[in-house]
Protein backbone atom coordinates (compact mmCIF):
# COMPACT_ATOMS: atom_id res chain seq x y z
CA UNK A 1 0.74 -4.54 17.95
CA UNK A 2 -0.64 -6.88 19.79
CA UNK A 3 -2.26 -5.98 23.52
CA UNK A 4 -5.00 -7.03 25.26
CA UNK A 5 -7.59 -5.05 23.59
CA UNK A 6 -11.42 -5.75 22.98
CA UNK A 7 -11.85 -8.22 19.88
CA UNK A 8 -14.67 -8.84 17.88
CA UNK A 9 -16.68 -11.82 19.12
CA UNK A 10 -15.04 -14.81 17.50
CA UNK A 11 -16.13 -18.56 16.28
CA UNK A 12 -13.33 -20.43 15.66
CA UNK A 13 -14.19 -23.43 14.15
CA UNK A 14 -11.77 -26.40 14.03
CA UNK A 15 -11.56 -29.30 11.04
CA UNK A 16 -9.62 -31.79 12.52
CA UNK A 17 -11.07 -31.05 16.03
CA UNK A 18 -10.49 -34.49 17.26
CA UNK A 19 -6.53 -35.03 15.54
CA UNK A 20 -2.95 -34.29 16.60
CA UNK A 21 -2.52 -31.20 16.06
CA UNK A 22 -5.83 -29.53 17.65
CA UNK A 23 -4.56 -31.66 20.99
CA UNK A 24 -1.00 -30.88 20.85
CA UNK A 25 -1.14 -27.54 19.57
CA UNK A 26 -4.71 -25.05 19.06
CA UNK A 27 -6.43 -26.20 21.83
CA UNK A 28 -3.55 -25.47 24.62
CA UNK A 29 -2.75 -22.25 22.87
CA UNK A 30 -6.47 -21.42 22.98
CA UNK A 31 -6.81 -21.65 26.42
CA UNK A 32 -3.34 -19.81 27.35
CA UNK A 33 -4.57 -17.20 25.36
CA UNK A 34 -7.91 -17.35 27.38
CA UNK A 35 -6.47 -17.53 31.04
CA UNK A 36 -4.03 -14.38 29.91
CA UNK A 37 -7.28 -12.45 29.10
CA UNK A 38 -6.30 -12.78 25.24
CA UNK A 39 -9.49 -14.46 24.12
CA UNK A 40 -12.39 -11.85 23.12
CA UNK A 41 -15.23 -11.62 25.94
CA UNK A 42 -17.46 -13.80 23.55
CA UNK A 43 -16.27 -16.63 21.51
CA UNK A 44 -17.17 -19.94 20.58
CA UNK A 45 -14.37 -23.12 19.80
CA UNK A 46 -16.51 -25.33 17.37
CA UNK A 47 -14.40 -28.87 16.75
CA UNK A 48 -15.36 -31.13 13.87
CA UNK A 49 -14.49 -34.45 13.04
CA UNK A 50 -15.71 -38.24 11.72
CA UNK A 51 -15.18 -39.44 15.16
CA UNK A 52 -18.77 -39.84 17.12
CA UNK A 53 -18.37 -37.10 20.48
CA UNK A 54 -20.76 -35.25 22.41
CA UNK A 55 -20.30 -32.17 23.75
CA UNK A 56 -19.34 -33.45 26.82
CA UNK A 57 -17.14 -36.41 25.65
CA UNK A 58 -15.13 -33.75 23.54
CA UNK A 59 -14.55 -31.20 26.42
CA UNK A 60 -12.92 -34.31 28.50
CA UNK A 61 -10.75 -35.51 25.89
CA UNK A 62 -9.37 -31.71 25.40
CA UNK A 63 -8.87 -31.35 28.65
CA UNK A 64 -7.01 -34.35 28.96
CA UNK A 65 -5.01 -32.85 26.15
CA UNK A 66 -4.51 -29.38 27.47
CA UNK A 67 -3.08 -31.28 30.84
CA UNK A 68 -0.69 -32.50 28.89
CA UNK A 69 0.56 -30.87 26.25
CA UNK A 70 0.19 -27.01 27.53
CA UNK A 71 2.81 -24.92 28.63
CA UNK A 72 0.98 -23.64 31.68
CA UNK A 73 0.58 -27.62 33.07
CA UNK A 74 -2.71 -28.72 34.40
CA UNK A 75 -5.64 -26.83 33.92
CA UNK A 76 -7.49 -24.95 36.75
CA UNK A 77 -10.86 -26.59 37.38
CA UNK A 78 -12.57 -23.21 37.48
CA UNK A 79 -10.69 -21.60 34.50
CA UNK A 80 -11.34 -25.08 32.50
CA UNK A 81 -14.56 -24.66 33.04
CA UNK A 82 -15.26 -21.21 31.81
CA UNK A 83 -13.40 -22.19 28.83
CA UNK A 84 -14.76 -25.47 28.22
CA UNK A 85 -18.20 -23.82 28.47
CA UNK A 86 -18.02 -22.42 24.90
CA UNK A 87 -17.07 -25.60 23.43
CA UNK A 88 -19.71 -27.65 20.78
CA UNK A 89 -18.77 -30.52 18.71
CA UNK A 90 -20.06 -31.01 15.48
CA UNK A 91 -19.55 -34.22 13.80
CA UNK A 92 -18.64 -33.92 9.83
CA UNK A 93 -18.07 -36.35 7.44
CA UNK A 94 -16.31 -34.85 3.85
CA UNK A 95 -17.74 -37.43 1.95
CA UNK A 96 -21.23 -36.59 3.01
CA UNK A 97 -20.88 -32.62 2.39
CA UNK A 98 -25.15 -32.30 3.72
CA UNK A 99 -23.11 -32.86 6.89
CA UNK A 100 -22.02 -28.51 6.90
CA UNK A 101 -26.08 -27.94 7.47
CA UNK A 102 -25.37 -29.15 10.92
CA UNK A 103 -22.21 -27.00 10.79
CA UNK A 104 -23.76 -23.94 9.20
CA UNK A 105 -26.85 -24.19 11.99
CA UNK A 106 -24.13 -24.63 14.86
CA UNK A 107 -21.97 -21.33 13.61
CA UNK A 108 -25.71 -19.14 12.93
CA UNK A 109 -26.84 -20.16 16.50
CA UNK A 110 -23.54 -18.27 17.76
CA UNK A 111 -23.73 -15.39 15.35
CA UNK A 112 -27.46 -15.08 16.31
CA UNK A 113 -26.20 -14.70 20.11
CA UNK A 114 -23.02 -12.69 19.61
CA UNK A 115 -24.53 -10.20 17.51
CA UNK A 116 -23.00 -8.14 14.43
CA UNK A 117 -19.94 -8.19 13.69
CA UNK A 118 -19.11 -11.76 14.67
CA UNK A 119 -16.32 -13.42 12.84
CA UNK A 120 -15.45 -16.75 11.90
CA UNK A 121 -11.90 -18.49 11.59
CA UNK A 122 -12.37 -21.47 9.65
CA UNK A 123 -9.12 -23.13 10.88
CA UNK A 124 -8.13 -26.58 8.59
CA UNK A 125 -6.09 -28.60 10.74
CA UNK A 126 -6.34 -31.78 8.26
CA UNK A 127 -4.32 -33.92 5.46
CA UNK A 128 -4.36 -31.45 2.37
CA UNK A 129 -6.41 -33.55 0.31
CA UNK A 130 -9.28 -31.78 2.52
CA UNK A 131 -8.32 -28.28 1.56
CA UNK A 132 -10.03 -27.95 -1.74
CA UNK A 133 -13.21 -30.30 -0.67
CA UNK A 134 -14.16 -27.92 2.70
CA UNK A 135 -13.35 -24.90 0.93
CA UNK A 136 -16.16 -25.75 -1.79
CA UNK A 137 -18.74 -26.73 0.92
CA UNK A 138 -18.02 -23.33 3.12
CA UNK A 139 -18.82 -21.63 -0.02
CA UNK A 140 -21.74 -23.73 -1.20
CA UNK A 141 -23.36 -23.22 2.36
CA UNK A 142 -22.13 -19.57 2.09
CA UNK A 143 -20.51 -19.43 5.36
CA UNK A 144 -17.73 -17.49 3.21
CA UNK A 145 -19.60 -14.41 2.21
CA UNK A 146 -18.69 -11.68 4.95
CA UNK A 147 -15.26 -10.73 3.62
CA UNK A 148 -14.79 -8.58 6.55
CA UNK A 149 -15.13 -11.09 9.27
CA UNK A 150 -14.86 -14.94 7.67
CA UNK A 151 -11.25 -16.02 7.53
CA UNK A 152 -9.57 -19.53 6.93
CA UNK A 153 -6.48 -20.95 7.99
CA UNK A 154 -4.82 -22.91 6.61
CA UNK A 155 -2.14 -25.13 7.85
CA UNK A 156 1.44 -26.67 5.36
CA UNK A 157 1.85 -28.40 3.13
CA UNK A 158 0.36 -25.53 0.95
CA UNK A 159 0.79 -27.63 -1.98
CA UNK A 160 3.07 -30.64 -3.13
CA UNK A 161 4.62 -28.81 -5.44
CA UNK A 162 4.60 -25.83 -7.75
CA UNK A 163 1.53 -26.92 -10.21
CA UNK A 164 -0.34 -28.02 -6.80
CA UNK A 165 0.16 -24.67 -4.97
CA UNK A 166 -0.92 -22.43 -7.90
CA UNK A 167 -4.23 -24.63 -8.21
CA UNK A 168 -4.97 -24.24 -4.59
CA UNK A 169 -4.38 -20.98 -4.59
CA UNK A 170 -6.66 -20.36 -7.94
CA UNK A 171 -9.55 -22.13 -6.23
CA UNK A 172 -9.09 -20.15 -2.82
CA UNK A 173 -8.94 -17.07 -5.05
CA UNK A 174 -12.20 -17.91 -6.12
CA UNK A 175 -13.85 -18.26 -2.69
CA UNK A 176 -12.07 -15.91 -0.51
CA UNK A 177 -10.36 -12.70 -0.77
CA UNK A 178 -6.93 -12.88 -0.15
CA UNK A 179 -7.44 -10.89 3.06
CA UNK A 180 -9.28 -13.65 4.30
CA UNK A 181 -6.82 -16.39 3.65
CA UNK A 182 -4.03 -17.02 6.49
CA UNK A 183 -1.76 -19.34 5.21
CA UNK A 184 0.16 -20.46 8.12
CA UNK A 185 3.71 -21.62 9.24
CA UNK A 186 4.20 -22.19 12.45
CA UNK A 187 8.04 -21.34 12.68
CA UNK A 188 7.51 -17.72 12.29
CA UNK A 189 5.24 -17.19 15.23
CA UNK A 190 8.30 -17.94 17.53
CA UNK A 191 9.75 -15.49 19.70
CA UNK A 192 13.13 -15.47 18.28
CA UNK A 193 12.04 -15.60 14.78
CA UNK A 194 9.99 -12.36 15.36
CA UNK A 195 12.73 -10.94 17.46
CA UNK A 196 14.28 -11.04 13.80
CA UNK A 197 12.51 -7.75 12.84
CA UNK A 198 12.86 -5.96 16.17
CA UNK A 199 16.58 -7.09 16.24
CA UNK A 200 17.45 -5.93 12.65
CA UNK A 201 15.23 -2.63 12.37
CA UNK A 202 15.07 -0.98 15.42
CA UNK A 203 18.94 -0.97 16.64
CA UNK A 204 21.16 1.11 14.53
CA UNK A 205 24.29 -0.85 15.57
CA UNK A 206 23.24 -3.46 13.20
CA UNK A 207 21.78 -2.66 9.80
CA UNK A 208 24.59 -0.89 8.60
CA UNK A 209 26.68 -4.09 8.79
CA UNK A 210 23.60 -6.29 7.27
CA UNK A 211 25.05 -6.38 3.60
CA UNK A 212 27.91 -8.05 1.48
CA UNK A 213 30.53 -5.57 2.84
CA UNK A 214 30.85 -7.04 6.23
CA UNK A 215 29.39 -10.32 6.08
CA UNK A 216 30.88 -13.40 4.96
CA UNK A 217 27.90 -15.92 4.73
CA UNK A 218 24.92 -16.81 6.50
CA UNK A 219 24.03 -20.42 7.77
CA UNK A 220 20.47 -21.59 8.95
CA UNK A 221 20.35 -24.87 10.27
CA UNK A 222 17.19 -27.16 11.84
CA UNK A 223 18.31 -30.38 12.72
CA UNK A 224 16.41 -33.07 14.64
CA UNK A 225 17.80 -35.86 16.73
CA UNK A 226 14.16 -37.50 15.92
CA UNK A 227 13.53 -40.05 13.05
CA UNK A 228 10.28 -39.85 10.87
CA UNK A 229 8.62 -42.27 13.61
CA UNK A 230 4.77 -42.90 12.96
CA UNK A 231 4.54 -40.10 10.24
CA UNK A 232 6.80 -42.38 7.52
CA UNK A 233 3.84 -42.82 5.55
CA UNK A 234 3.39 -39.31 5.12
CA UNK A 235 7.21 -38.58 5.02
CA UNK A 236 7.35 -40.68 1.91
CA UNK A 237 5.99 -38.39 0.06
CA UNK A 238 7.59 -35.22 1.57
CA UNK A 239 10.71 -35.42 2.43
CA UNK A 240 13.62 -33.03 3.94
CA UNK A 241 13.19 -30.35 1.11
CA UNK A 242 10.03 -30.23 0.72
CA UNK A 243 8.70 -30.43 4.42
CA UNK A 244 11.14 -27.92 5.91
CA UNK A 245 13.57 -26.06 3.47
CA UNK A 246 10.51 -24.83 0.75
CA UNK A 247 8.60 -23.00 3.42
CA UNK A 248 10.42 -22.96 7.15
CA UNK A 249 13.77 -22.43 5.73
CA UNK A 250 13.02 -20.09 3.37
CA UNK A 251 11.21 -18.15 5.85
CA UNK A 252 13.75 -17.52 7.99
CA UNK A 253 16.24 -16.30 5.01
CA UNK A 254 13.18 -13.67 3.81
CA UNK A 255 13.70 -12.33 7.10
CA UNK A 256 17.63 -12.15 6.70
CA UNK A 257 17.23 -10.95 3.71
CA UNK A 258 14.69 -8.66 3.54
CA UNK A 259 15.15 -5.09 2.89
CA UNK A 260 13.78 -2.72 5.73
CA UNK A 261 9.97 -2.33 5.36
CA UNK A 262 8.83 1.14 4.88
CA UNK A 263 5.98 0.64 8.17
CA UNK A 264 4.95 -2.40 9.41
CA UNK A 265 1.81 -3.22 7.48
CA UNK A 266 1.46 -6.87 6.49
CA UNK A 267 1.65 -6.55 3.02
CA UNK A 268 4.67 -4.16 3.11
CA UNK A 269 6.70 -6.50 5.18
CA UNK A 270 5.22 -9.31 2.95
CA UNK A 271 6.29 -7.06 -0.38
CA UNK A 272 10.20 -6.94 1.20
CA UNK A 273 9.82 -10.85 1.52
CA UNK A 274 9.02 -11.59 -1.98
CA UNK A 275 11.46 -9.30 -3.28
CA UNK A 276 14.43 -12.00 -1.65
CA UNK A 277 12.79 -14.67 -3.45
CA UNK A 278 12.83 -13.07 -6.89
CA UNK A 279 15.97 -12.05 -6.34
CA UNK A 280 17.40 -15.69 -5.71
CA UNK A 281 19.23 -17.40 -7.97
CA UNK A 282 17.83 -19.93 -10.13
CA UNK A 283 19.35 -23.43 -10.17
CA UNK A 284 20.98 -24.96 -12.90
CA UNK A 285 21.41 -28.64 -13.38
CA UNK A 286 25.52 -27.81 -12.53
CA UNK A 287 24.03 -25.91 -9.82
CA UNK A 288 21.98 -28.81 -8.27
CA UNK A 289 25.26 -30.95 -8.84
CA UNK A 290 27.50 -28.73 -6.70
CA UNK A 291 25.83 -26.55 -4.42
CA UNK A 292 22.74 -29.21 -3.41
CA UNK A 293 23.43 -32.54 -1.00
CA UNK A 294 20.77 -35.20 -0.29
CA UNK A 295 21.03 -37.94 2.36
CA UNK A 296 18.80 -40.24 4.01
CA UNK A 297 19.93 -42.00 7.70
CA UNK A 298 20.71 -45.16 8.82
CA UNK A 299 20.22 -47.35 11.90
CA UNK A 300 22.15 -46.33 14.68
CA UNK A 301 22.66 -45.10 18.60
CA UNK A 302 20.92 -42.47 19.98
CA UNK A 303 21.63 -42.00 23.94
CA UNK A 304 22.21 -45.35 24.64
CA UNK A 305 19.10 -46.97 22.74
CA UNK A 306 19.57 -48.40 19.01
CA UNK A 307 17.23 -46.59 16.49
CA UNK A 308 16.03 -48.34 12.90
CA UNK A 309 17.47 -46.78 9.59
CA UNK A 310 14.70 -44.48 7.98
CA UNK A 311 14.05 -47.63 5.26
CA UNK A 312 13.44 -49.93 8.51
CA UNK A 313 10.45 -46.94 9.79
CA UNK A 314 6.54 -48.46 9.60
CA UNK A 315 5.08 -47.29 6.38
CA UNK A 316 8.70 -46.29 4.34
CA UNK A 317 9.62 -48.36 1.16
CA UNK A 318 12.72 -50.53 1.89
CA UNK A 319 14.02 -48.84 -1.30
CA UNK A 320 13.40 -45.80 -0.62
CA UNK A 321 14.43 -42.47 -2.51
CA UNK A 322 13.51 -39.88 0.05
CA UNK A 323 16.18 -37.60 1.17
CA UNK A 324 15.50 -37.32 4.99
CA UNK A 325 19.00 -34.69 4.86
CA UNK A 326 19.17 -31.53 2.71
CA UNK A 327 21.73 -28.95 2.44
CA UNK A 328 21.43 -26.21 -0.39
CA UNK A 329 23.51 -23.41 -1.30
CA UNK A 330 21.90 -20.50 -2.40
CA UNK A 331 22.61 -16.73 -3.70
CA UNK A 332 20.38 -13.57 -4.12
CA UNK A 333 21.06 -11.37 -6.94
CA UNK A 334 20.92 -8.13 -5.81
CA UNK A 335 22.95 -5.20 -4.30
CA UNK A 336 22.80 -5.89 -1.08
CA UNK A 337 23.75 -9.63 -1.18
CA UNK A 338 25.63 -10.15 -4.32
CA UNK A 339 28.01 -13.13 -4.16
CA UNK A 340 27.31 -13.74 -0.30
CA UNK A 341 26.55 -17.49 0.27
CA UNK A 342 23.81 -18.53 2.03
CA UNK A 343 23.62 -21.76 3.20
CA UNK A 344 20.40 -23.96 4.66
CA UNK A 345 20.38 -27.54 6.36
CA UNK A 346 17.90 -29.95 7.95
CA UNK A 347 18.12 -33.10 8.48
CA UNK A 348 16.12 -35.71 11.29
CA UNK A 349 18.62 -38.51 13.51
CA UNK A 350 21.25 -35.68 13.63
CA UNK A 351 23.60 -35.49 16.67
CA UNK A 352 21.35 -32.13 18.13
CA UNK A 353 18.04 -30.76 18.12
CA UNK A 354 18.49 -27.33 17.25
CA UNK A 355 17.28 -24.60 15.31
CA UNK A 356 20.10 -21.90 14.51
CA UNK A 357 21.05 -18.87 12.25
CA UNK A 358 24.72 -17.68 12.18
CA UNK A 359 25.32 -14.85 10.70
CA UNK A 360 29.52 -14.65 10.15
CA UNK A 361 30.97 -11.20 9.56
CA UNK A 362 33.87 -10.71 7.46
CA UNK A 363 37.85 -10.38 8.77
CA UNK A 364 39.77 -7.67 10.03
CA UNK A 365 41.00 -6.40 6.74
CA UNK A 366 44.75 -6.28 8.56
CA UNK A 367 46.18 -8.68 11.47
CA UNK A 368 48.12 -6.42 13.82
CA UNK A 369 48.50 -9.72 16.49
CA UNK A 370 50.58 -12.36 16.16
CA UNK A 371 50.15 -16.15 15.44
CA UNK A 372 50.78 -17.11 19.47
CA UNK A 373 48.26 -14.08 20.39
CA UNK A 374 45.37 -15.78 17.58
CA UNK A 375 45.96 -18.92 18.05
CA UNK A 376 42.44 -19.62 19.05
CA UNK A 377 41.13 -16.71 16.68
CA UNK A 378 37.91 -16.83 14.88
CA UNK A 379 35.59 -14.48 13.00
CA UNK A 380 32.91 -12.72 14.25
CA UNK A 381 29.72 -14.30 14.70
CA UNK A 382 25.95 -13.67 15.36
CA UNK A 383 24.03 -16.40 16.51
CA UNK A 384 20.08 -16.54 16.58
CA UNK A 385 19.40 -19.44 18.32
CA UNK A 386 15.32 -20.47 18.04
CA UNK A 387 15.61 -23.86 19.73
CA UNK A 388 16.44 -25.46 21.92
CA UNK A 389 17.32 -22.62 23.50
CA UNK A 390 16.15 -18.80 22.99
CA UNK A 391 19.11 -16.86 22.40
CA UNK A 392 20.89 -13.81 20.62
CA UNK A 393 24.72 -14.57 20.84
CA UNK A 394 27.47 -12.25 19.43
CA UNK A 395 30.75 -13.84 19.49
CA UNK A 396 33.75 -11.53 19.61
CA UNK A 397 37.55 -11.45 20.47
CA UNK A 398 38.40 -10.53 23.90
CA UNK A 399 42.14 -10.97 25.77
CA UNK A 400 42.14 -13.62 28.30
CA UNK A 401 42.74 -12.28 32.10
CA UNK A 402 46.46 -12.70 32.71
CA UNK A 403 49.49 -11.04 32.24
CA UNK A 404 50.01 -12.53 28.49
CA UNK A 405 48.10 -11.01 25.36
CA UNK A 406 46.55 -14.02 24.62
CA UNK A 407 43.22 -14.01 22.46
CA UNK A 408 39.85 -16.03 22.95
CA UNK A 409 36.42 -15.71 21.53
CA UNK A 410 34.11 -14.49 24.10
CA UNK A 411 30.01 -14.71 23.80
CA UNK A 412 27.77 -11.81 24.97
CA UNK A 413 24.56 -13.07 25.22
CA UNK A 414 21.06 -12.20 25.17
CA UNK A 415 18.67 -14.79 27.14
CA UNK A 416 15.59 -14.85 26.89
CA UNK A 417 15.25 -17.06 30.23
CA UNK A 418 17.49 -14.75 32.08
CA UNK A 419 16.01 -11.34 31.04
CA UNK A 420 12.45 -11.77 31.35
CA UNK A 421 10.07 -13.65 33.87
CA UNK A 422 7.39 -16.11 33.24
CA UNK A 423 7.16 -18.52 29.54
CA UNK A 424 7.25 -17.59 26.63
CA UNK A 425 4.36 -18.43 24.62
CA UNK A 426 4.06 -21.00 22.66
CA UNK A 427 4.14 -19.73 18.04
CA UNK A 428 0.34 -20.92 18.10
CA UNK A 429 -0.69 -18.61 20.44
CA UNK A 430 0.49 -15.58 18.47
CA UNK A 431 -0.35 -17.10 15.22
CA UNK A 432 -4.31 -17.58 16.78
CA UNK A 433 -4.04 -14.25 18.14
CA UNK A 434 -3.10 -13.00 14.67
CA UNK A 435 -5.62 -14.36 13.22
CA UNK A 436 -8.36 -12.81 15.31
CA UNK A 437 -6.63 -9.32 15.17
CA UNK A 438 -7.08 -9.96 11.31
CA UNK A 439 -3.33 -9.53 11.16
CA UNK A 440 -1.52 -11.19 8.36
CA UNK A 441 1.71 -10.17 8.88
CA UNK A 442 3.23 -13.18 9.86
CA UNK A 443 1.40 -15.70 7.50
CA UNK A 444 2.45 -16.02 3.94
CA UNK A 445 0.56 -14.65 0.99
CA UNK A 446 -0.07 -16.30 -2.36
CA UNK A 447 2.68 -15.16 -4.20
CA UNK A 448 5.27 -15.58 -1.61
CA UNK A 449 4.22 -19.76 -1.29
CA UNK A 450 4.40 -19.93 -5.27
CA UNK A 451 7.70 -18.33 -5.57
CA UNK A 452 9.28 -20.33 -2.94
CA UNK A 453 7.99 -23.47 -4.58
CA UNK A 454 9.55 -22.26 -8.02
CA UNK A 455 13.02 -21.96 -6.43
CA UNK A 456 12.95 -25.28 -5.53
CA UNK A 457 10.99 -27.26 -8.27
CA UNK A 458 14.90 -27.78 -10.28
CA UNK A 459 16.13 -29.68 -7.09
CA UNK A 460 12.87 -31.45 -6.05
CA UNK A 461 12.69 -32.75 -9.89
CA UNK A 462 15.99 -34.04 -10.56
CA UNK A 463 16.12 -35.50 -7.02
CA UNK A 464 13.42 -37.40 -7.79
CA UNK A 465 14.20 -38.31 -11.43
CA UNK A 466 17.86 -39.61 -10.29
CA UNK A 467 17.69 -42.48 -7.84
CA UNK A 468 20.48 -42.18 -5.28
CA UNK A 469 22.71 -44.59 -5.25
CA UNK A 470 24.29 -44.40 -1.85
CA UNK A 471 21.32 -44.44 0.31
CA UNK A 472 21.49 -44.50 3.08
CA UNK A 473 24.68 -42.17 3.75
CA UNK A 474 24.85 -41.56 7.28
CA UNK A 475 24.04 -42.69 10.68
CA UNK A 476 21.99 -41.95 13.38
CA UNK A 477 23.19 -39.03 15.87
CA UNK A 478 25.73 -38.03 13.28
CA UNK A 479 25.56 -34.44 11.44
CA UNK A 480 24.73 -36.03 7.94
CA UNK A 481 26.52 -37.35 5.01
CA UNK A 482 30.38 -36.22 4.61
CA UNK A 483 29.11 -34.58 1.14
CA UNK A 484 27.33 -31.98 3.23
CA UNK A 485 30.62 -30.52 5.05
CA UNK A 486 32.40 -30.57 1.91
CA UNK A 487 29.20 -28.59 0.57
CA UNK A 488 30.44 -25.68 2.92
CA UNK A 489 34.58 -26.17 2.89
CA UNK A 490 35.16 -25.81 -0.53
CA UNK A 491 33.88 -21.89 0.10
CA UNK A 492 36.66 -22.39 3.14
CA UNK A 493 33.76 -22.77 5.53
CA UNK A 494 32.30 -25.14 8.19
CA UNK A 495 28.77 -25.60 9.31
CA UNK A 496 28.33 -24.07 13.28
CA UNK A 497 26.44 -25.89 15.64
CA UNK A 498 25.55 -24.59 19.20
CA UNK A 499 27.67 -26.19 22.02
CA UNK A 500 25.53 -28.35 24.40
CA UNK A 501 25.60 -26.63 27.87
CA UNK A 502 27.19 -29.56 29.66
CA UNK A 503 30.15 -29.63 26.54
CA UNK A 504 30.84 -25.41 27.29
């Protein structure tokens, strides 16, 4: 549980210290952590990188990051300060590996001052190609050998594919423990996400209904309004399945799926999230015909301003293959799930940004009402919504006020905005703070990432073997190609999308 309690002093030591993600992400969630007394009384934030920084140079360029990218807005001078005050750059080339002496001298001069029991988060925030290279120089300058407090992070892709997970893995294996290896996704250090576990285990009212008997299917849908923008280079190579539904996706159906942990150790809940991917289905080639849809977006309008077709983005081929849609039915073979559909979409230029899972409950097994009393009847719903807003909606049947029995679905609705005061923090935060406590609960373990991967390997192969003819197949601010609905009717379905506030 997380409180704040003493840590260990901690180094946290950032490759990548000068890109994207340090700016838009670690470096705000450090300091929120540190100005809500999170952030252990000693600790060091080492950044690395090829550009040429001082110390001083580097603390005004994250500051001008942290003023704009964090969710508690400008930075107090005084806090700032304070924080900035245990920052040290350390410029690091890969290709010139004598470069960690500078690193290695940098993390003993800390260690030296904190004292025993010091620990170091190696954190790569860099293209994957890096993963392997650092994690052979941290050994070679044996800045690995404290199992107990030496950890690296690592951030996705965890691999490009099945082969390339298992050989990352094999080398980390041969480095670090697997205590010490945090393998990281950001989408399950969101509030709603973890309000999964409190949501499902600790209210009675629920996990008696969590099985085939009473539900009907589950949906979990991210969609983007965005298009690949600047990263098309990099999407080329990705793509819909493999950047969101192998690991985010995935994630969040482990934690639908799960069976109910015994305690809440890390590698219990961990165990329970395995188990759902053994148990999934594996996919035929009929299987990838019928139950898998692909699409890639074309120009369009989004809010008034016309938006290029995914082939027309800087750095995409003009022929392009690259599914930037996917929608996949899938089924887990076991008692609790048997035959229950579960079905997963993501897609970027789609008409919302939103981030949902819909959980719909079977019928009443007799209709006392009649057709004028139903007429706007629907089944009972739950509805996690992760973004963009925080919710937990159950959607039931109520009468409408008046004297006529007329029927309506009604939402009662947990807020997260209208229960509790103050933001919410941001998935980094708690994922840092994790890391620190040494808690792994919400990071994935070796196992899990390789048996994700194998589940998808069938699709991601023939997909790539089988050139789509029909690309592109849908435009901007639409919900994806027509292929995708009929993915879900022919099970008598559709796909549920959260009303925009201004449309209730």
């Amino acid at each position: 549980m997380k409180t704040k309690t003493a840590l260990n002093p901690t180094i946290f030591v950032i490759f990548g210290g000068t890109g994207d993600l340090n700016k838009r992400k670690l470096a705000p969630a450090l300091y929120n952590l540190f100005i809500e007394g999170y952030m252990p009384d000693k600790f060091a934030v080492i950044g690395t990188g090829r550009t040429e920084f001082t110390d001083d140079s580097y603390k005004v360029a994250l500051e001008d990051a942290v003023n704009q990218f964090s969710r508690s807005g400008k930075v107090k001078k005084d806090k700032w300060d304070n924080f900035a005050s245990t920052m040290h750059y350390c410029p690091t080339d890969f290709a010139q590996p004598k470069t960690f002496e500078n690193l290695k001298a940098a993390v003993e001069k800390y260690q030296k001052e904190y004292g025993s029991g010091t620990q170091v988060i190696f954190y790569l925030a860099v293209a994957p190609n890096f993963f392997p290279i650092i994690a052979e120089c941290l050994q070679k300058y044996k800045l690995t050998q404290d199992e107990d407090n030496s950890r690296i992070v690592i951030e996705k892709p965890f691999g490009h594919d099945l082969e390339s997970a298992k050989e990352l893995n094999t080398l980390l294996s041969t480095i670090f423990t697997e205590k010490q290896i945090y393998r990281i996704d950001h989408y399950l250090g969101k509030e709603t996400v973890q309000n999964m576990m409190a949501f499902r285990f600790a209210n009675a009212l629920f996990e008696p209904l969590w099985n085939r008997s009473y539900i009907d299917h589950v949906q979990i849908s991210v969609t983007e309004q965005l298009g690949v923008g600047d990263r098309g280079g990099y999407y080329e190579g990705s793509g819909a399945l493999r950047d969101m539904i192998q690991n985010h996706l995935l994630q969040l159906l482990c934690l639908v799926g799960m069976e109910a942990p015994i305690n809440f150790d890390a590698d219990e809940i961990r165990n329970r999230k395995v188990e759902v991917l053994r148990a999934m289905r594996p996919f035929s080639a009929e299987d990838i015909r019928f139950h898998t849809v692909r699409g890639q977006y074309s120009k369009g309008w989004v809010e008034g301003k016309e938006v290029p077709g995914y082939r027309q983005e800087k750095g995409v081929d003009a022929h392009s293959n690259t599914e930037t849609f996917a929608a996949v039915k899938f089924h887990i073979d076991n008692w609790r799930w048997q035959g229950i559909p579960f079905y997963l979409r993501t897609g970027k230029r789609l008409n919302q940004t939103s981030s949902l899972i819909t959980i719909q409950f079977r019928d009443v097994p007799h209709q006392i009402f009649s057709s004028g009393v139903t007429e706007n009847w629907q089944q009972n719903r739950l509805v996690i919504s992760i973004q963009p807003e925080m919710s937990i909606r159950m959607q039931v049947q109520a009468k409408r006020p008046g004297l006529d029995m007329v029927l309506n679905p009604v939402d009662m609705v947990f807020d997260y905005k209208g229960t509790y005061e103050g933001d919410t923090p941001e998935a980094y935060e708690t994922l840092l703070l994790d890391a620190m406590m040494g808690d792994q609960t919400l990071f994935m373990r070796g196992d899990q990432v390789e048996a994700a991967w194998e589940l998808v390997m069938p699709i991601l192969n023939t997909w790539e073997s089988k050139k789509s003819i029909n690309f592109p197949n849908y435009p901007a601010d639409s919900w994806g190609p027509e292929e995708a609905e009929a993915l879900i009717a022919r099970d008598g379905f559709h796909w549920f999308n959260l009303p925009l506030k201004n449309k209730d």
